[in-house]
C-alpha atoms as a PDB file:
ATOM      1  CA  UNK A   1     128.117 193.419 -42.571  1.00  0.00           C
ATOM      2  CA  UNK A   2     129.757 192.657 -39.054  1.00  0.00           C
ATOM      3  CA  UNK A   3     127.641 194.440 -36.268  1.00  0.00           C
ATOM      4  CA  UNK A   4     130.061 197.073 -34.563  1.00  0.00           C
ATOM      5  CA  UNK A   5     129.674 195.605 -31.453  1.00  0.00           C
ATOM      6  CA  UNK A   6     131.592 192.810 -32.478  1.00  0.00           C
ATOM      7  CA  UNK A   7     133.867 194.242 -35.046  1.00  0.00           C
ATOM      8  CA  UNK A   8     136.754 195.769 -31.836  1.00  0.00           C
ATOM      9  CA  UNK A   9     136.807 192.013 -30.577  1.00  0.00           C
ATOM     10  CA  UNK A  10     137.453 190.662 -34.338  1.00  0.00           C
ATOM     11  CA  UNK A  11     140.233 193.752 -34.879  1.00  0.00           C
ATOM     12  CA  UNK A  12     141.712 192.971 -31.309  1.00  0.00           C
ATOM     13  CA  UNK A  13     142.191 189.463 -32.531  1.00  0.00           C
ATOM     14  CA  UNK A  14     143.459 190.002 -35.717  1.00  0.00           C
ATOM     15  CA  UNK A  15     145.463 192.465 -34.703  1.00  0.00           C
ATOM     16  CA  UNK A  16     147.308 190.169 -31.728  1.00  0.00           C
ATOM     17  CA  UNK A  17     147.637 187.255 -34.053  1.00  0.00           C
ATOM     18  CA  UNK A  18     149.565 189.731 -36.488  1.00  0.00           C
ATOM     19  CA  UNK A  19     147.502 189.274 -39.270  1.00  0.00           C
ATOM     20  CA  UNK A  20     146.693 192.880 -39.851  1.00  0.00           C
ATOM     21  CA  UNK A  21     150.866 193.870 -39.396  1.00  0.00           C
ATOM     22  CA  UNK A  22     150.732 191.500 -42.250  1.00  0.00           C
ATOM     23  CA  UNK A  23     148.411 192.632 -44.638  1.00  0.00           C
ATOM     24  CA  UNK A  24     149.917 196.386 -44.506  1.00  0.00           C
ATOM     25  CA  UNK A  25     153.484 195.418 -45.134  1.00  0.00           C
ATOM     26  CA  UNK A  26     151.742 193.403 -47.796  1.00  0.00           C
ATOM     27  CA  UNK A  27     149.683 196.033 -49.226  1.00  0.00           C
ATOM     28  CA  UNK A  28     152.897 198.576 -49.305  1.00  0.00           C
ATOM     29  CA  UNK A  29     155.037 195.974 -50.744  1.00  0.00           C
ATOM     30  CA  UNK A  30     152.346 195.980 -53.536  1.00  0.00           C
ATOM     31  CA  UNK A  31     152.126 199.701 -53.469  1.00  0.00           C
ATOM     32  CA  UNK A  32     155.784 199.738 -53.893  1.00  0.00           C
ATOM     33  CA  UNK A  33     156.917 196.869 -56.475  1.00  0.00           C
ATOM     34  CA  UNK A  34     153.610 198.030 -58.132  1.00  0.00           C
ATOM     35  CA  UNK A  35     152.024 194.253 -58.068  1.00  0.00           C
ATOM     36  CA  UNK A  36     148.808 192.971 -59.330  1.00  0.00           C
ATOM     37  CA  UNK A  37     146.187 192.421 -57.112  1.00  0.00           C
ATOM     38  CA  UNK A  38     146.767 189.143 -58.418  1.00  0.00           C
ATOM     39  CA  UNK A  39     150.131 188.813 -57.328  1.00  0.00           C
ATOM     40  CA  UNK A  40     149.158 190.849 -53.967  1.00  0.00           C
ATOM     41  CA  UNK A  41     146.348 188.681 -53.012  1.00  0.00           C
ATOM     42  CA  UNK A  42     148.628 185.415 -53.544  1.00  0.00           C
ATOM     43  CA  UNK A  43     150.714 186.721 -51.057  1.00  0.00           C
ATOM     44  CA  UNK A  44     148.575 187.506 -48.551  1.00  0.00           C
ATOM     45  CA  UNK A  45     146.787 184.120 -48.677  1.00  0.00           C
ATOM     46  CA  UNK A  46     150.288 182.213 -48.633  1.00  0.00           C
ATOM     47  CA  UNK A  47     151.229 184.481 -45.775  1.00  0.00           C
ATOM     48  CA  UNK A  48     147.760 183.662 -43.887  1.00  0.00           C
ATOM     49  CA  UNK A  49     148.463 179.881 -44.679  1.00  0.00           C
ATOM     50  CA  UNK A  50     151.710 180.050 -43.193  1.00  0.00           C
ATOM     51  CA  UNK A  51     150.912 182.146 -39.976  1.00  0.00           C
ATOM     52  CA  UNK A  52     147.749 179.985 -39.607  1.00  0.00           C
ATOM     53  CA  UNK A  53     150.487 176.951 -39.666  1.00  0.00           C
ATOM     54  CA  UNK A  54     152.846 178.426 -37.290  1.00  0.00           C
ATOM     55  CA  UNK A  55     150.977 180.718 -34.655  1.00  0.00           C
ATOM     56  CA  UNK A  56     149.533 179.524 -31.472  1.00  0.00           C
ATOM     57  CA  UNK A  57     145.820 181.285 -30.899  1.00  0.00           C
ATOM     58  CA  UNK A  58     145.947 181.344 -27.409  1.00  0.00           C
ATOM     59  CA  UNK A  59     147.479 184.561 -26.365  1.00  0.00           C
ATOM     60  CA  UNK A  60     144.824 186.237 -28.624  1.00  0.00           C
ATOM     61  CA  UNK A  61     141.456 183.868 -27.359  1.00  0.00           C
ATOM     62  CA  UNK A  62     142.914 184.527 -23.875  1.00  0.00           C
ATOM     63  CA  UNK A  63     143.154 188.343 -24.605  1.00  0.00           C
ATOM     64  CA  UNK A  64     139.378 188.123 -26.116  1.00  0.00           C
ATOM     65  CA  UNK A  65     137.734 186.072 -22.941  1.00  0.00           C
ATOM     66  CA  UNK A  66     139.517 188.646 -20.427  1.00  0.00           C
ATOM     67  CA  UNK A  67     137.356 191.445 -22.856  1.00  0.00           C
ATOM     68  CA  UNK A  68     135.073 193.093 -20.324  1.00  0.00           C
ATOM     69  CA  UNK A  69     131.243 192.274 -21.156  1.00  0.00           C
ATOM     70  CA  UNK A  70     128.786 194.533 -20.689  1.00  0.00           C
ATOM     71  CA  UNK A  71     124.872 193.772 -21.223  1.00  0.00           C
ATOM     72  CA  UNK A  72     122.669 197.281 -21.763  1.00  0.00           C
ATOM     73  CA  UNK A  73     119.182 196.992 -21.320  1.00  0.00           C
ATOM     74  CA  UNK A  74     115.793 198.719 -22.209  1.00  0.00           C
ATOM     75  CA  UNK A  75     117.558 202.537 -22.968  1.00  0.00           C
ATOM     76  CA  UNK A  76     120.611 202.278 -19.574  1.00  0.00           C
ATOM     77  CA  UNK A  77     117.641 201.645 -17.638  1.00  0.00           C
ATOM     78  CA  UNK A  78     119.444 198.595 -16.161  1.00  0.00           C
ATOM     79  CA  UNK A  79     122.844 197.666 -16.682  1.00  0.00           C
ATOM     80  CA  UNK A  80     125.289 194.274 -16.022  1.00  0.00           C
ATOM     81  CA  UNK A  81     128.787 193.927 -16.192  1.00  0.00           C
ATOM     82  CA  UNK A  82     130.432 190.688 -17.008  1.00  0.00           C
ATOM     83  CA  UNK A  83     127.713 188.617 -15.205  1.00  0.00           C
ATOM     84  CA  UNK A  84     127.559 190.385 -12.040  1.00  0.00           C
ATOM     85  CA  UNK A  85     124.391 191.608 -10.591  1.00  0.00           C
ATOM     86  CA  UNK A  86     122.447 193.850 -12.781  1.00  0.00           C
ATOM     87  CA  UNK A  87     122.195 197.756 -11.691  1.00  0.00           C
ATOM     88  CA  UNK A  88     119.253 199.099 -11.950  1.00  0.00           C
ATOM     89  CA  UNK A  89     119.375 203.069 -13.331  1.00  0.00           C
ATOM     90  CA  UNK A  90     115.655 203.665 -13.773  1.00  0.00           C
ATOM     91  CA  UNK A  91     115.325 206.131 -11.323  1.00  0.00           C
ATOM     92  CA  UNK A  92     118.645 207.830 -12.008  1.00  0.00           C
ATOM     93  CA  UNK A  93     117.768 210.156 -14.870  1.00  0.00           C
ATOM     94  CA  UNK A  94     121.105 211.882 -15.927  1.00  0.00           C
ATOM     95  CA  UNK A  95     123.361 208.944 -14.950  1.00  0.00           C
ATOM     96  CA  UNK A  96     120.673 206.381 -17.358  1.00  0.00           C
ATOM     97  CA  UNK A  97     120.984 208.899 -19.900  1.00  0.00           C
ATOM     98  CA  UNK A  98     124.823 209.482 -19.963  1.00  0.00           C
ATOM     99  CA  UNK A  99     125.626 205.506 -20.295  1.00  0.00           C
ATOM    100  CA  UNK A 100     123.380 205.707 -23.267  1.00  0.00           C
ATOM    101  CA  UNK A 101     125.302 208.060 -24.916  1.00  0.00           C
ATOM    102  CA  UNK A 102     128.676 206.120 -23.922  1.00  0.00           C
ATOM    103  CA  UNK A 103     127.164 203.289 -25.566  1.00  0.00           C
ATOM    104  CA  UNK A 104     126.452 205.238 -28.520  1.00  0.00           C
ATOM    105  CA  UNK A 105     129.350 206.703 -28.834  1.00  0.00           C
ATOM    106  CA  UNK A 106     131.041 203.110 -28.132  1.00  0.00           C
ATOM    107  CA  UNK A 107     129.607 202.099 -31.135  1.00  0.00           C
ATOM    108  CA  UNK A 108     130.739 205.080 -32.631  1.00  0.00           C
ATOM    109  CA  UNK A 109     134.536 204.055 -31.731  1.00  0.00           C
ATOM    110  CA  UNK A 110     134.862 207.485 -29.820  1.00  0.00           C
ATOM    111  CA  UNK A 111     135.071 209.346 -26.474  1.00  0.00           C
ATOM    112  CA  UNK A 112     133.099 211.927 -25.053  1.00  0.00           C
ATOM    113  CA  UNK A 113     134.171 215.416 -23.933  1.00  0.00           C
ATOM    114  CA  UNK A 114     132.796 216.934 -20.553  1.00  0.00           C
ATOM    115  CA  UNK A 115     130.515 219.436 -23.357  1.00  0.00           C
ATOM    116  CA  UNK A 116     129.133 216.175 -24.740  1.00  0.00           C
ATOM    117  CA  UNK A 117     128.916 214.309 -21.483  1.00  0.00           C
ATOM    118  CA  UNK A 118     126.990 217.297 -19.885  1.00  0.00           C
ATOM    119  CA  UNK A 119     124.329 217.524 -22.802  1.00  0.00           C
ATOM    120  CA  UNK A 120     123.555 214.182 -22.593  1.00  0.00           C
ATOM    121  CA  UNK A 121     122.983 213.987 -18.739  1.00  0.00           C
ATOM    122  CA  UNK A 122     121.037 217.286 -18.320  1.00  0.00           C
ATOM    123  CA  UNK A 123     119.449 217.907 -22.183  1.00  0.00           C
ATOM    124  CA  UNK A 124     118.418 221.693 -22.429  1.00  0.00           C
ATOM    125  CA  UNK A 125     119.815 222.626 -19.112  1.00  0.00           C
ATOM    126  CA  UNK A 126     121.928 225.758 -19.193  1.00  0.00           C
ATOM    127  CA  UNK A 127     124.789 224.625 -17.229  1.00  0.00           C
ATOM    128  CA  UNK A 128     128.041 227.457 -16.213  1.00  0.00           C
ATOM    129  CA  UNK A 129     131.011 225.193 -17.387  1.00  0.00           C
ATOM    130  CA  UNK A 130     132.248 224.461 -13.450  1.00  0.00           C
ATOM    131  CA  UNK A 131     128.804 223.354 -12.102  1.00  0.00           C
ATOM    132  CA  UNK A 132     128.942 220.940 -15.421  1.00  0.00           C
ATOM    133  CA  UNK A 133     132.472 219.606 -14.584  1.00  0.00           C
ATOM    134  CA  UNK A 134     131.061 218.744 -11.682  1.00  0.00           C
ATOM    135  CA  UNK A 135     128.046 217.360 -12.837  1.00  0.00           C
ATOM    136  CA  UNK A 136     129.946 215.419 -14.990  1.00  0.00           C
ATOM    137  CA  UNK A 137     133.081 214.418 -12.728  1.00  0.00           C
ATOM    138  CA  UNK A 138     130.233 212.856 -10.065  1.00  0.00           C
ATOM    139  CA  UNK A 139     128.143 211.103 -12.882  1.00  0.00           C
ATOM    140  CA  UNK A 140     131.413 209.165 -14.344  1.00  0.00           C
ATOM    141  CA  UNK A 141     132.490 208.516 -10.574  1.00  0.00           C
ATOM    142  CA  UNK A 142     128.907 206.927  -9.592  1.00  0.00           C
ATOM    143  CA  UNK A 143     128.594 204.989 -13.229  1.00  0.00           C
ATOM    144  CA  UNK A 144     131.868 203.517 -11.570  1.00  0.00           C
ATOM    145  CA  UNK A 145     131.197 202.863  -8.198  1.00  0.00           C
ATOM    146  CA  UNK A 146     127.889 201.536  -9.996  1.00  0.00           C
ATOM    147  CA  UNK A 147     129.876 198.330 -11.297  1.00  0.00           C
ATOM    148  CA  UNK A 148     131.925 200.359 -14.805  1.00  0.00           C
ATOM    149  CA  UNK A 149     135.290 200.592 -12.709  1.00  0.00           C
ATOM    150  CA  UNK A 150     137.490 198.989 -15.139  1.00  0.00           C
ATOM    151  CA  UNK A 151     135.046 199.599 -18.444  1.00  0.00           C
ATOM    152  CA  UNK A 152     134.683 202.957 -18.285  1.00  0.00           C
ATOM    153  CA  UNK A 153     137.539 205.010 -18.580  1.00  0.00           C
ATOM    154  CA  UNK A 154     138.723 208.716 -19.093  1.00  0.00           C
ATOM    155  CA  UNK A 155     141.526 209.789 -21.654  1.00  0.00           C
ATOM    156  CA  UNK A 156     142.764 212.973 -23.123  1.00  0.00           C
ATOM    157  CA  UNK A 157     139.694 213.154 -25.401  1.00  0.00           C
ATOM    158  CA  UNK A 158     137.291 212.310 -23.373  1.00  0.00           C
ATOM    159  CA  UNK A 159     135.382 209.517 -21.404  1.00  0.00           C
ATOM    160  CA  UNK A 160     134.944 206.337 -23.343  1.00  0.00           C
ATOM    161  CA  UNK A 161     133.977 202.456 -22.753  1.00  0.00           C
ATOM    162  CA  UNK A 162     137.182 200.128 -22.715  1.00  0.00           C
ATOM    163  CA  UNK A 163     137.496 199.897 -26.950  1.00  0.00           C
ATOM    164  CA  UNK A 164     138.045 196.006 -25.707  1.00  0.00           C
ATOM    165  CA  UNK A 165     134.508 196.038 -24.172  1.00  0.00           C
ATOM    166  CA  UNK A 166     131.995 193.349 -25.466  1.00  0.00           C
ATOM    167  CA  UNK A 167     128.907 195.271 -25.673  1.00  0.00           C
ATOM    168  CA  UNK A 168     125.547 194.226 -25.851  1.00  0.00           C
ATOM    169  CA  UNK A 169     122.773 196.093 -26.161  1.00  0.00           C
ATOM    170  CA  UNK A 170     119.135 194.868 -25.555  1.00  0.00           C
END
């Protein structure tokens, strides 16, 4: 089994070098025309054989080295970001433990909502829903001024690490 940290860069790759387009026109055609898996599989390899023949890599290598890197260590209690200086979070309690649950939910392939976000940083706290916006819009600006500009970013469903982020976690 591929570990999940390195399953988005694999997707991202396969995805730019059109393999996966592909294999679901492929596996509709089958669905369709009602193939064997015989007859599916063929065409999938000959397809592969083909592309493999005719598509240049580097677009999707060049796409994978710009991937941001980041290296978690020892529970978020230090952090490093493609190679920069590491950023140390030991004494930062609810910051530490909110890129822990990023990570986690990273891994997870999903974002968290302000709720979530809020939980993790301040566990057991009762917290009135403005203080924890708060709480929550100062944590994600500090993890960024902190050296995740760039990785860390906010979308309708939440906050999230860059899906393309190369995530290591000692």
């Amino acid at each position: 089994m591929i570990a999940t940290e390195h399953l988005t860069p694999v997707l991202e790759a396969l995805d730019l070098s059109g393999i996966l387009n592909t294999l679901d026109h492929r596996a509709r055609e089958a669905a369709e025309r009602k193939l064997s898996y015989e007859e599916f599989l063929y065409r999938v390899l000959h397809d592969a054989v083909a592309h493999r023949r005719a598509a240049d890599p580097a677009p999707a290598i060049a796409r994978l080295r710009a991937a941001p890197r980041l290296t978690v260590e020892d529970e978020a209690r230090r952090f490093e970001v493609g190679g920069r200086r590491p950023v140390d979070l030991s004494r930062r309690g609810p910051i530490r433990r909110i890129l822990v649950a990023l990570v986690q939910a990273h891994q997870a392939g999903r974002a968290l909502d302000v709720t979530e976000v809020v939980s993790a940083g301040w566990p057991g706290e009762i917290v009135p829903p403005d203080a924890g916006a708060t709480r929550v819009y100062t944590a994600i600006r500090t993890l960024r001024r902190l050296g995740l500009e760039g990785v860390l970013l906010t979308r309708d469903s939440g906050y999230l690490l860059d899906p393309r982020t190369v995530l290591h976690a000692a």
